[in-house]
Protein backbone atom coordinates (compact mmCIF):
# COMPACT_ATOMS: atom_id res chain seq x y z
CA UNK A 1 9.11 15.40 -39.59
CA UNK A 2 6.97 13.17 -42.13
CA UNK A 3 7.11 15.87 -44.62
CA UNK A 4 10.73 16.48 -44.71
CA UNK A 5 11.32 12.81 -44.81
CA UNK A 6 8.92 12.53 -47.71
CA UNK A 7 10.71 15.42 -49.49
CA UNK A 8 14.13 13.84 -48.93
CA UNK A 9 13.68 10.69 -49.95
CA UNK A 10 11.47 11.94 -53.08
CA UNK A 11 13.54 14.11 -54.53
CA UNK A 12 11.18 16.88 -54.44
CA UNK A 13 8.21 19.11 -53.34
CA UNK A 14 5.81 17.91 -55.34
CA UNK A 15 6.22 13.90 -54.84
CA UNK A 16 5.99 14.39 -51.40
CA UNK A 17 3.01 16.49 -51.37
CA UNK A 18 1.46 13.81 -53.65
CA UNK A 19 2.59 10.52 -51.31
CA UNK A 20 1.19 12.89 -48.11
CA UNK A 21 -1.81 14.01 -49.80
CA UNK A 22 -1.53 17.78 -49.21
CA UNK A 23 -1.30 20.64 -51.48
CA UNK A 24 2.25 21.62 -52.03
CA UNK A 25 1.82 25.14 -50.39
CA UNK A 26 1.31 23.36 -47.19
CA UNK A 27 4.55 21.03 -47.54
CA UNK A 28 6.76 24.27 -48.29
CA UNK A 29 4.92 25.83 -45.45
CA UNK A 30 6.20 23.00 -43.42
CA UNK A 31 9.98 23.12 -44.25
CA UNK A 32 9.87 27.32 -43.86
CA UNK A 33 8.79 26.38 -40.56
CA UNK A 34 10.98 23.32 -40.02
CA UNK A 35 14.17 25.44 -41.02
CA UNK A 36 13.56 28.53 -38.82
CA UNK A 37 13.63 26.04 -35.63
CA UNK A 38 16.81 24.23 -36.89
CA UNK A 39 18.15 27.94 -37.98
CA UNK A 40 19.27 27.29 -41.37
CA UNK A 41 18.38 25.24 -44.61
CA UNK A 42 17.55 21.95 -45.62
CA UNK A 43 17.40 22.12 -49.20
CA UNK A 44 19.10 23.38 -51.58
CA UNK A 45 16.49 23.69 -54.76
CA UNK A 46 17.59 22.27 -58.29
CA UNK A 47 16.30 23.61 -61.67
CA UNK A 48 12.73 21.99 -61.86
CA UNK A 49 11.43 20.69 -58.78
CA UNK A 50 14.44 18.60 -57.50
CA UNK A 51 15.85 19.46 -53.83
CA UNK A 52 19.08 18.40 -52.80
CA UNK A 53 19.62 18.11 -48.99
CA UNK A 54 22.34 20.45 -47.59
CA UNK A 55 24.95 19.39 -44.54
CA UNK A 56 22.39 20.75 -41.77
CA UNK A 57 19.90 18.31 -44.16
CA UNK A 58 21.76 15.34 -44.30
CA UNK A 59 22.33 15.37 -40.40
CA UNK A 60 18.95 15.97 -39.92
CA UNK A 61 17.80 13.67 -41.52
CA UNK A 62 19.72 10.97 -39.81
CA UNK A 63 18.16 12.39 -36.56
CA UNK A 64 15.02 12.60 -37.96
CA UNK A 65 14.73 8.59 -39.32
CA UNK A 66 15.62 7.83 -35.57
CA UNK A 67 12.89 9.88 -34.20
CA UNK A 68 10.53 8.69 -36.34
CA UNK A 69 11.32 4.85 -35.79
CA UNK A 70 11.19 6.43 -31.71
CA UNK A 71 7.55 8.06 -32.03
CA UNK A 72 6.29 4.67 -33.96
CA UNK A 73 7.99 2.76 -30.88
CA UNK A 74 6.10 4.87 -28.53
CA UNK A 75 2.90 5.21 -29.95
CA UNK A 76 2.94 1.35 -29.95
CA UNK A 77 4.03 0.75 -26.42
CA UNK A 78 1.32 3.63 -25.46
CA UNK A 79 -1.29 1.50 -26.67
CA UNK A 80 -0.27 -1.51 -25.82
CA UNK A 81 -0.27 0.34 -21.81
CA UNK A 82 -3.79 1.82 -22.43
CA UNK A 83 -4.87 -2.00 -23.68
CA UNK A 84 -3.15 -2.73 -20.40
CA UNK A 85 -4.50 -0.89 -18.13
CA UNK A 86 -7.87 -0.61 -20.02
CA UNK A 87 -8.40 -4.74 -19.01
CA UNK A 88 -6.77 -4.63 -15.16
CA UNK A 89 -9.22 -3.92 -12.79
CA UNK A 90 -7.43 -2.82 -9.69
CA UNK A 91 -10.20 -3.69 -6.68
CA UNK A 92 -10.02 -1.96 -3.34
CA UNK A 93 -11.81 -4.04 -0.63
CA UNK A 94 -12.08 -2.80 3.33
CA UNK A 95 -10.83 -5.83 5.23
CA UNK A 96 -14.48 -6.33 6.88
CA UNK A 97 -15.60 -7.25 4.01
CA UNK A 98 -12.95 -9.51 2.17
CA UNK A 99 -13.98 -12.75 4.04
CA UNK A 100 -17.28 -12.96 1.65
CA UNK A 101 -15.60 -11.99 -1.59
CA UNK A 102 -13.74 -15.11 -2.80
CA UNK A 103 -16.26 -17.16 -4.61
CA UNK A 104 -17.64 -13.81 -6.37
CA UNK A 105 -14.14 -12.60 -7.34
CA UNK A 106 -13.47 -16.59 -8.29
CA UNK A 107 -16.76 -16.56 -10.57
CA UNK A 108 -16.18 -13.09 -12.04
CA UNK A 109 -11.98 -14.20 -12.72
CA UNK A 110 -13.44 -17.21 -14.62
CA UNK A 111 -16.09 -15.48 -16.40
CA UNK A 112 -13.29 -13.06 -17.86
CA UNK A 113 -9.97 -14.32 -18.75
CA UNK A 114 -9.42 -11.34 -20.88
CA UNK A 115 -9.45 -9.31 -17.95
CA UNK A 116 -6.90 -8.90 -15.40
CA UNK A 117 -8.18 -8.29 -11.77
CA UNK A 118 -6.06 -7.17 -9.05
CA UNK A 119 -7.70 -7.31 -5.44
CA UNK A 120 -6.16 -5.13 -2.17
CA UNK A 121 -7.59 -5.72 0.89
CA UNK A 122 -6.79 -3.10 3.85
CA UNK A 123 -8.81 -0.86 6.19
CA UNK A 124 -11.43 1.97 5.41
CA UNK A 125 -8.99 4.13 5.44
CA UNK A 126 -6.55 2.64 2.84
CA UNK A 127 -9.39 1.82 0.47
CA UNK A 128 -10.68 5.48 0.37
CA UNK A 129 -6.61 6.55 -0.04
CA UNK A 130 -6.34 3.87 -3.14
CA UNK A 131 -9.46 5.14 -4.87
CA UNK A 132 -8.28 8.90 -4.21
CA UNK A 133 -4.91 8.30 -5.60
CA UNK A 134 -5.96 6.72 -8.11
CA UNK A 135 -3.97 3.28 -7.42
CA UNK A 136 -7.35 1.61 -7.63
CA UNK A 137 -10.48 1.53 -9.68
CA UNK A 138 -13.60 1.01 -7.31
CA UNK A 139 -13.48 0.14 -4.05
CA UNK A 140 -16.07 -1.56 -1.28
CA UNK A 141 -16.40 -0.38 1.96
CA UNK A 142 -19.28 -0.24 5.09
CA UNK A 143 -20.18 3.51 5.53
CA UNK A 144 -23.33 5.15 6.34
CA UNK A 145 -22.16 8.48 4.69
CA UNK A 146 -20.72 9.91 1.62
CA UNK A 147 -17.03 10.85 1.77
CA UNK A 148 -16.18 13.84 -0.06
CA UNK A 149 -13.84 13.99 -3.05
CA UNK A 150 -15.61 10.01 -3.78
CA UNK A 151 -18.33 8.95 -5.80
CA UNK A 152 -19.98 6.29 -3.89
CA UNK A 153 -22.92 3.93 -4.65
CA UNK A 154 -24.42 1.78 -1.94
CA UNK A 155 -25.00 -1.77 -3.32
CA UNK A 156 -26.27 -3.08 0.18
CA UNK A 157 -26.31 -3.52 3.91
CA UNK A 158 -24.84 -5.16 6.48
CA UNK A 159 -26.11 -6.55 9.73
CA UNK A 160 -23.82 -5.28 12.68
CA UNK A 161 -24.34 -6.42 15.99
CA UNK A 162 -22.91 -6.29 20.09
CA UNK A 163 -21.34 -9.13 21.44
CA UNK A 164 -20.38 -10.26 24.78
CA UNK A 165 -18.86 -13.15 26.17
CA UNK A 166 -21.24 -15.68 27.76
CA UNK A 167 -20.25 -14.34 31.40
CA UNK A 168 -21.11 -10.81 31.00
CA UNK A 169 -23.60 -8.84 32.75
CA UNK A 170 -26.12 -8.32 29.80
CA UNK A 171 -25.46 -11.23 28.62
CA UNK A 172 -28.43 -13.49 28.94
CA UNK A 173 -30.91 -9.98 29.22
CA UNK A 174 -33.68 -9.19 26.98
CA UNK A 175 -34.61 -6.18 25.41
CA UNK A 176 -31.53 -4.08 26.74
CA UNK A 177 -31.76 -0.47 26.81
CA UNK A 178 -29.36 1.19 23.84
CA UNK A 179 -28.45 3.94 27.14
CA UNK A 180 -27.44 0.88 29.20
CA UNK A 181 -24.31 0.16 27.17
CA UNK A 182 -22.95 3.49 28.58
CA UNK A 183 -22.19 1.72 31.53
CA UNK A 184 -20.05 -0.91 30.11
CA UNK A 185 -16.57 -1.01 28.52
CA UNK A 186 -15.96 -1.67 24.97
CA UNK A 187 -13.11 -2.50 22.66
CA UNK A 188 -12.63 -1.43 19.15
CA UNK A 189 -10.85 0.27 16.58
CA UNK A 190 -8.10 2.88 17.63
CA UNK A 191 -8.79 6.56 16.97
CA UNK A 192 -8.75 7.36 13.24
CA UNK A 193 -10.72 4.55 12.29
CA UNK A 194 -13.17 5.82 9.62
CA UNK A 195 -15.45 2.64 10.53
CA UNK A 196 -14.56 3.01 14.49
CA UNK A 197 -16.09 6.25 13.43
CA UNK A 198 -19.19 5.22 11.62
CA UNK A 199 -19.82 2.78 14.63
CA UNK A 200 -19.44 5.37 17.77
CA UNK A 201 -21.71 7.22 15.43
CA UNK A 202 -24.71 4.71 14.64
CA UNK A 203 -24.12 3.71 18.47
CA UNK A 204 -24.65 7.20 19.68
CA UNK A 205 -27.80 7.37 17.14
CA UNK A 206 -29.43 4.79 19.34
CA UNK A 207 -29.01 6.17 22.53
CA UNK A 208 -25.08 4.44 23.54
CA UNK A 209 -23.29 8.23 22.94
CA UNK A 210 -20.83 7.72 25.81
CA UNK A 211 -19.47 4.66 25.87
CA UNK A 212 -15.99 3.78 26.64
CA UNK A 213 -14.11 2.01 24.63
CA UNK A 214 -10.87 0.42 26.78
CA UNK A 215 -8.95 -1.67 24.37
CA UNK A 216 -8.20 -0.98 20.99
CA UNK A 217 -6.71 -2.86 17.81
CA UNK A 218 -6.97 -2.71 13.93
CA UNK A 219 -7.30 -6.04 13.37
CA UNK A 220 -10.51 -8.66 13.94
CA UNK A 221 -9.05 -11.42 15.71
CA UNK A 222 -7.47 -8.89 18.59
CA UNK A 223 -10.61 -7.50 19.19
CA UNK A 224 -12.48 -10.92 19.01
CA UNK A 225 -10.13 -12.56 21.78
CA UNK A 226 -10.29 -9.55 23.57
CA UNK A 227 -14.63 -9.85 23.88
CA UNK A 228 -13.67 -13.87 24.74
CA UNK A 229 -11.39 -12.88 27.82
CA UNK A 230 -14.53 -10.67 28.62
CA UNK A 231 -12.30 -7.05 28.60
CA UNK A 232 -15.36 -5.76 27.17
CA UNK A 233 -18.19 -5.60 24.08
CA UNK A 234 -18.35 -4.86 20.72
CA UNK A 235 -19.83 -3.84 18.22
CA UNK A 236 -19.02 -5.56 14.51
CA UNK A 237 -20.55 -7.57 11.46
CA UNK A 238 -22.44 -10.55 12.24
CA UNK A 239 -21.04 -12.58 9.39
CA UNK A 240 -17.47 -12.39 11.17
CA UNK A 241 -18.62 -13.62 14.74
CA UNK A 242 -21.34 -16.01 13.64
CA UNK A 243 -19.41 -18.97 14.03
CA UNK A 244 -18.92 -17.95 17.37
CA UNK A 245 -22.39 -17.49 18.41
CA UNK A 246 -23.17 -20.43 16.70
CA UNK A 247 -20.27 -22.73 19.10
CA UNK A 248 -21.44 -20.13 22.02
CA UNK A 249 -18.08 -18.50 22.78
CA UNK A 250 -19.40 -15.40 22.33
CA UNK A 251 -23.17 -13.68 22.85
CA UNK A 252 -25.22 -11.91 20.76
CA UNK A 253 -26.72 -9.16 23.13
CA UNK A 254 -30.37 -8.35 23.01
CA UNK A 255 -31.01 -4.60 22.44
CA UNK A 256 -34.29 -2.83 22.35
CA UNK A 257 -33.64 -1.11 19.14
CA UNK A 258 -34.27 -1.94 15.49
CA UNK A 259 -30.87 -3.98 13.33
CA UNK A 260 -27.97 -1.95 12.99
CA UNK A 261 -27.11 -1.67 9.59
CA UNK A 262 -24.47 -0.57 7.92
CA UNK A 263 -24.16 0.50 4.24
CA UNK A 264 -21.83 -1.17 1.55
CA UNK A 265 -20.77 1.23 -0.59
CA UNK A 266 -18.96 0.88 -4.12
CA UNK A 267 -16.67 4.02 -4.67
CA UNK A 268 -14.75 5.47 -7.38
CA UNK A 269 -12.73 8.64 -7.68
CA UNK A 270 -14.41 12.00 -8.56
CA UNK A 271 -11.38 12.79 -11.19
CA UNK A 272 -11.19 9.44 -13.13
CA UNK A 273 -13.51 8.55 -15.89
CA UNK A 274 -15.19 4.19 -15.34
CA UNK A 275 -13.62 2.00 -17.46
CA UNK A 276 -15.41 -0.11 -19.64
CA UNK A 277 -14.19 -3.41 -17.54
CA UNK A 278 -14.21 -1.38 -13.91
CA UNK A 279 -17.86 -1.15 -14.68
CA UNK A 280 -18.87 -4.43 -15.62
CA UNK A 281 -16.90 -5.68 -12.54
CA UNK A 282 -18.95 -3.16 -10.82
CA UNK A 283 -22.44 -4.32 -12.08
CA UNK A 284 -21.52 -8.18 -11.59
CA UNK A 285 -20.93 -6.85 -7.67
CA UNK A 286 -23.91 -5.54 -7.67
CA UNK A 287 -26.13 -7.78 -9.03
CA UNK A 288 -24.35 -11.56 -8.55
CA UNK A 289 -24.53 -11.10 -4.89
CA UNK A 290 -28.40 -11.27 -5.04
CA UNK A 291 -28.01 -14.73 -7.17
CA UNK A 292 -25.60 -15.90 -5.05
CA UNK A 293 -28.05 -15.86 -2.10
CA UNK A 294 -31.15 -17.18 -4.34
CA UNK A 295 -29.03 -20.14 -4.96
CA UNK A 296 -26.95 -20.75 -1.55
CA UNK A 297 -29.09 -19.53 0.93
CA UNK A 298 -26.58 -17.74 2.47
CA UNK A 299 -26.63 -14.38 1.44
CA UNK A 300 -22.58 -12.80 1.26
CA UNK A 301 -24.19 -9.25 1.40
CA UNK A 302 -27.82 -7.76 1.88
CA UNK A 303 -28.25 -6.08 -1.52
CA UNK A 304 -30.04 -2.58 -1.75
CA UNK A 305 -32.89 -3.11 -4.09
CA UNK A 306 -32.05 -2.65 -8.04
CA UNK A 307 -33.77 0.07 -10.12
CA UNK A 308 -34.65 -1.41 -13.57
């Protein structure tokens, strides 16, 4: 298209090879070409090495101005989306997790006003369906295993524990057997629940494989007031009930078993290449947590150790 606009507006062959910088077998190679897909001729050669444009010529070249002004247009607005997109950091966090993110996702937001970040919060489940359809860039989640079709990275742990209200059974024992929680009613996530999942899982690991869980909701504070009205345990992070161990209306049982951890876990699709920005929010996750913690005392996530 740039050759036969250079030729028309040249008045010949030769200029136009010379403003393109190509050898002028290669520009008449061009309009042979050009002219068998419009299926007839553009010039009509003068003595010398004038052209004249014929009718098919003259309306293409009308056409031909227009898509040129078009492809300029778009190869602008193309890289003024990749610029876009190449500075917005769309952030995936499970829900579990959310409650200790503000002051890092403040910090990080203030650190880099040339970036854009876009946070969803949701369950397991939606993160892992945002980072898989690509509608986010990295996502954080508690898992103790890989999901397939995800590149994950753990980053940390996180304490989980059982609690009770203060007038259940077990809950003033010591040293509880893991198999006596068989005998007891739970509440929890409903079925589907990757982290209702993870949890039967690490609970059957210990010895609890058969417990019953009688009441089920997706959302904290349900399950919460259900453990107050004393339906039944459960099982969850220790950051999110601490303030109510710490006022006593619920009960930290006492189980004869090492901490249950659970992994945090950065992911990011299989199929997408890590943009510049994605990781360096990545990396500030990873490693700000730790100075968080040095300089609070309150650490917003146990942080895997770093490899140098």
């Amino acid at each position: 298209m740039e050759v036969f606009i250079a030729i028309a507006e040249g008045g010949g062959f030769r200029a136009a090879a010379e403003k393109l910088g190509m050898a002028q077998p290669s520009v008449s190679s061009h309009v042979q070409a050009l002219e068998n897909q419009v299926g007839g001729a553009l010039f009509r050669r003068r003595r010398g090495s004038g052209v004249d444009l014929t009718d098919l010529g003259k309306t293409f070249l009308t056409h031909a101005r227009q898509l040129l002004v078009e492809a300029d247009n778009m190869a602008v607005d193309l890289y003024r989306t990749r610029i876009e997109a190449e500075r917005r950091i769309i952030f995936a966090c499970q829900r579990s997790l959310s409650d200790f993110m503000p002051p890092l996702l403040a910090e990080f937001a203030g650190q880099h006003r040339d970036l854009e970040l876009v946070t969803r919060v949701g369950r397991q489940e939606e993160v892992v369906d945002l980072i898989r359809s690509d509608k986010a860039n990295l996502g954080l989640y508690l898992s103790n295993q890989n999901l397939p079709g995800l590149r994950s990275v753990v980053i940390g742990q996180q304490e989980l524990v059982i609690v009770a209200s203060p007038n259940h059974p077990l809950a003033h024992r010591k040293d509880i057997a893991p198999v006596e929680l068989n005998n007891f009613s739970f509440v929890g996530p409903p079925e589907g629940s990757l982290f209702g999942q993870g949890m039967t899982q690490m609970l059957a690991e210990i010895g609890a494989e058969n417990i019953s869980i009688v009441s089920k909701a997706t959302e904290f504070e349900f399950l919460r007031a259900l453990v107050i009205a004393e339906v039944g345990l459960y099982c969850c992070l220790l950051k999110r009930v601490q303030v109510d161990l710490d006022r006593g209306d619920l009960v930290r049982l006492s189980i004869a078993t090492p901490p249950l951890t659970m992994d945090v876990r950065q992911i990011f699709s299989v199929k997408t290449p890590v943009s510049p920005s994605v990781a360096l929010f990545a990396e500030f996750l990873r490693r700000r947590h730790q100075s968080y913690s040095n300089t609070t005392g309150k650490a917003l996530l146990t942080l895997a150790p770093t490899k140098n």
